[in-house]
C-alpha atoms as a PDB file:
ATOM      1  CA  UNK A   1     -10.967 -12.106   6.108  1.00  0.00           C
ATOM      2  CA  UNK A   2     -12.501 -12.910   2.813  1.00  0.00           C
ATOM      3  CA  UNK A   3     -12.901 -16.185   0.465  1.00  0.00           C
ATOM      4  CA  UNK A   4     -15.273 -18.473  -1.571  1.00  0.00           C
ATOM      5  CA  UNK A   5     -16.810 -21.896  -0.228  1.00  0.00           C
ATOM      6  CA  UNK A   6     -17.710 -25.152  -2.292  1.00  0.00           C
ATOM      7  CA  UNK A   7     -20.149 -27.130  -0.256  1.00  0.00           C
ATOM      8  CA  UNK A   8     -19.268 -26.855   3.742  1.00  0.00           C
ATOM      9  CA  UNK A   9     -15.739 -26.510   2.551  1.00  0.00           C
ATOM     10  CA  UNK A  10     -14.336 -22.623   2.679  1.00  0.00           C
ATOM     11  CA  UNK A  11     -10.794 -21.041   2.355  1.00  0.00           C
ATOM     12  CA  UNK A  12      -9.969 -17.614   3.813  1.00  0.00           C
ATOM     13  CA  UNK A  13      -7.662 -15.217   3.895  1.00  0.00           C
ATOM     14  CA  UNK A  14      -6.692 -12.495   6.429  1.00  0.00           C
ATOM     15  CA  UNK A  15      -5.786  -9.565   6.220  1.00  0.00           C
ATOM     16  CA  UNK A  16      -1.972 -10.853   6.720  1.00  0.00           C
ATOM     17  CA  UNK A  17      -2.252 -13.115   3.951  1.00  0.00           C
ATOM     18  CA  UNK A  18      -2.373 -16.200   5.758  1.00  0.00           C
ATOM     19  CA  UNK A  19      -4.953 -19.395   4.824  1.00  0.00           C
ATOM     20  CA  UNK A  20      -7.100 -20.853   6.600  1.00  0.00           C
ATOM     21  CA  UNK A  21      -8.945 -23.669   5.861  1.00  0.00           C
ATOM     22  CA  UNK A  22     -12.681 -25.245   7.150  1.00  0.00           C
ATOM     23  CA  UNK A  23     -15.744 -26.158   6.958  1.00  0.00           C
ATOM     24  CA  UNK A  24     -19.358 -24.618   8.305  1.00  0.00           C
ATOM     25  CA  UNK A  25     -21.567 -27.360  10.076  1.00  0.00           C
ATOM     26  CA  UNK A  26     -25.290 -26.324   9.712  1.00  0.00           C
ATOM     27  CA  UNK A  27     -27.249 -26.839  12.721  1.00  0.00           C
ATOM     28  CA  UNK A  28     -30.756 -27.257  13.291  1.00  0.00           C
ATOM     29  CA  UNK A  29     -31.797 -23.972  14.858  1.00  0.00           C
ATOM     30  CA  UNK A  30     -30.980 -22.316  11.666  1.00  0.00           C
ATOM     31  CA  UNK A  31     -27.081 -20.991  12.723  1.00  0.00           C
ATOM     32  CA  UNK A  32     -24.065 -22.502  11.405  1.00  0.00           C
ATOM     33  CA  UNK A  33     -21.108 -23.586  13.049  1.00  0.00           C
ATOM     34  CA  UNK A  34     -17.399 -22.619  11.640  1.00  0.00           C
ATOM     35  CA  UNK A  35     -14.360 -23.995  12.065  1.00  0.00           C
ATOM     36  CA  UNK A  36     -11.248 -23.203  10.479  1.00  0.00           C
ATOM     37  CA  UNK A  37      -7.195 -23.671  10.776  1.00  0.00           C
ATOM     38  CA  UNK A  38      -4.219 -22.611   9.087  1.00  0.00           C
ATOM     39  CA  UNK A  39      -0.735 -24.154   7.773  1.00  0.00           C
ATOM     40  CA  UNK A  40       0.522 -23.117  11.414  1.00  0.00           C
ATOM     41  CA  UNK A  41      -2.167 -25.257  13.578  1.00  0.00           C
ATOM     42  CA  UNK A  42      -3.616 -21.958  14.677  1.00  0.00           C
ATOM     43  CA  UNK A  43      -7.650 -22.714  14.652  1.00  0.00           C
ATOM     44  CA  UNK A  44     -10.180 -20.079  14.645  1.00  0.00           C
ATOM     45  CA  UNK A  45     -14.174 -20.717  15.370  1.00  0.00           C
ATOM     46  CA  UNK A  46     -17.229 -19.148  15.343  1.00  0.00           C
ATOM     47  CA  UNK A  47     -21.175 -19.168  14.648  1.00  0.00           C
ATOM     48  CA  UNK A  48     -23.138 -17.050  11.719  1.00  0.00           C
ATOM     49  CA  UNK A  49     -26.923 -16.781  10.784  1.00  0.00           C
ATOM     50  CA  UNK A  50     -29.217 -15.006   8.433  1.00  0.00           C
ATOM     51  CA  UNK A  51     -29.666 -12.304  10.337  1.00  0.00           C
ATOM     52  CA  UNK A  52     -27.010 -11.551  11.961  1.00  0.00           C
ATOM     53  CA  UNK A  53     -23.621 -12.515  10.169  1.00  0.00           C
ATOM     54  CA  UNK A  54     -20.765 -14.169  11.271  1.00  0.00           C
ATOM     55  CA  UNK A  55     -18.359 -14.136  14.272  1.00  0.00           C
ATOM     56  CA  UNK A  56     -15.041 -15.750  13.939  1.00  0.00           C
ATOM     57  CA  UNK A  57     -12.818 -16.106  17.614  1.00  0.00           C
ATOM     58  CA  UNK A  58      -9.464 -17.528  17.491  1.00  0.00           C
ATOM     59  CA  UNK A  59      -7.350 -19.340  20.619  1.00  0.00           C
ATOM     60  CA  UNK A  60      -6.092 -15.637  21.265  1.00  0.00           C
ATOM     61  CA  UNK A  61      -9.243 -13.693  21.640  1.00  0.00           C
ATOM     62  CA  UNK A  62      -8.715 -11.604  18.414  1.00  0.00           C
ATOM     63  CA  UNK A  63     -12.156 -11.247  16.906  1.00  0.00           C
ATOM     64  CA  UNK A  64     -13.419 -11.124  13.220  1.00  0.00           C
ATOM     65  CA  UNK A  65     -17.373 -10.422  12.302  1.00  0.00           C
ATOM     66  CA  UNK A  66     -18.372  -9.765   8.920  1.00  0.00           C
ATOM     67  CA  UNK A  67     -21.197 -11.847   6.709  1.00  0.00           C
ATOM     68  CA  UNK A  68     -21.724 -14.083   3.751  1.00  0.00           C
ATOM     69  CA  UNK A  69     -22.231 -13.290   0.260  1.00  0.00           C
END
């Protein structure tokens, strides 16, 4: 998946094309919390930090990990 973010607003795309749109929720402990869902009502979610990166889970159990730019 890759995009850009405004904001907490973010808009991916996989690697089938498909767009999902969300928001990350900062928390206190330093992670932040993602949420995303696509034209379909699929969702996927997930948690990132500094250190890290980012894991992304959707209602399937497919996984995505990567980081932010």
């Amino acid at each position: 998946m890759h995009g850009a973010g405004l904001d907490d607003f973010i808009r991916l795309r996989d690697e089938f094309g498909n767009i999902w749109r969300g928001e990350a929720d900062r928390q206190s402990d330093g992670t932040v919390r993602y949420r995303f869902r696509d034209s379909n009502g699929n969702s996927i979610s997930g948690i990132g930090d500094n250190s890290y990166g980012v894991v992304l889970r959707d209602e399937h159990g497919n996984v995505w990990r990567g980081f932010v730019d």
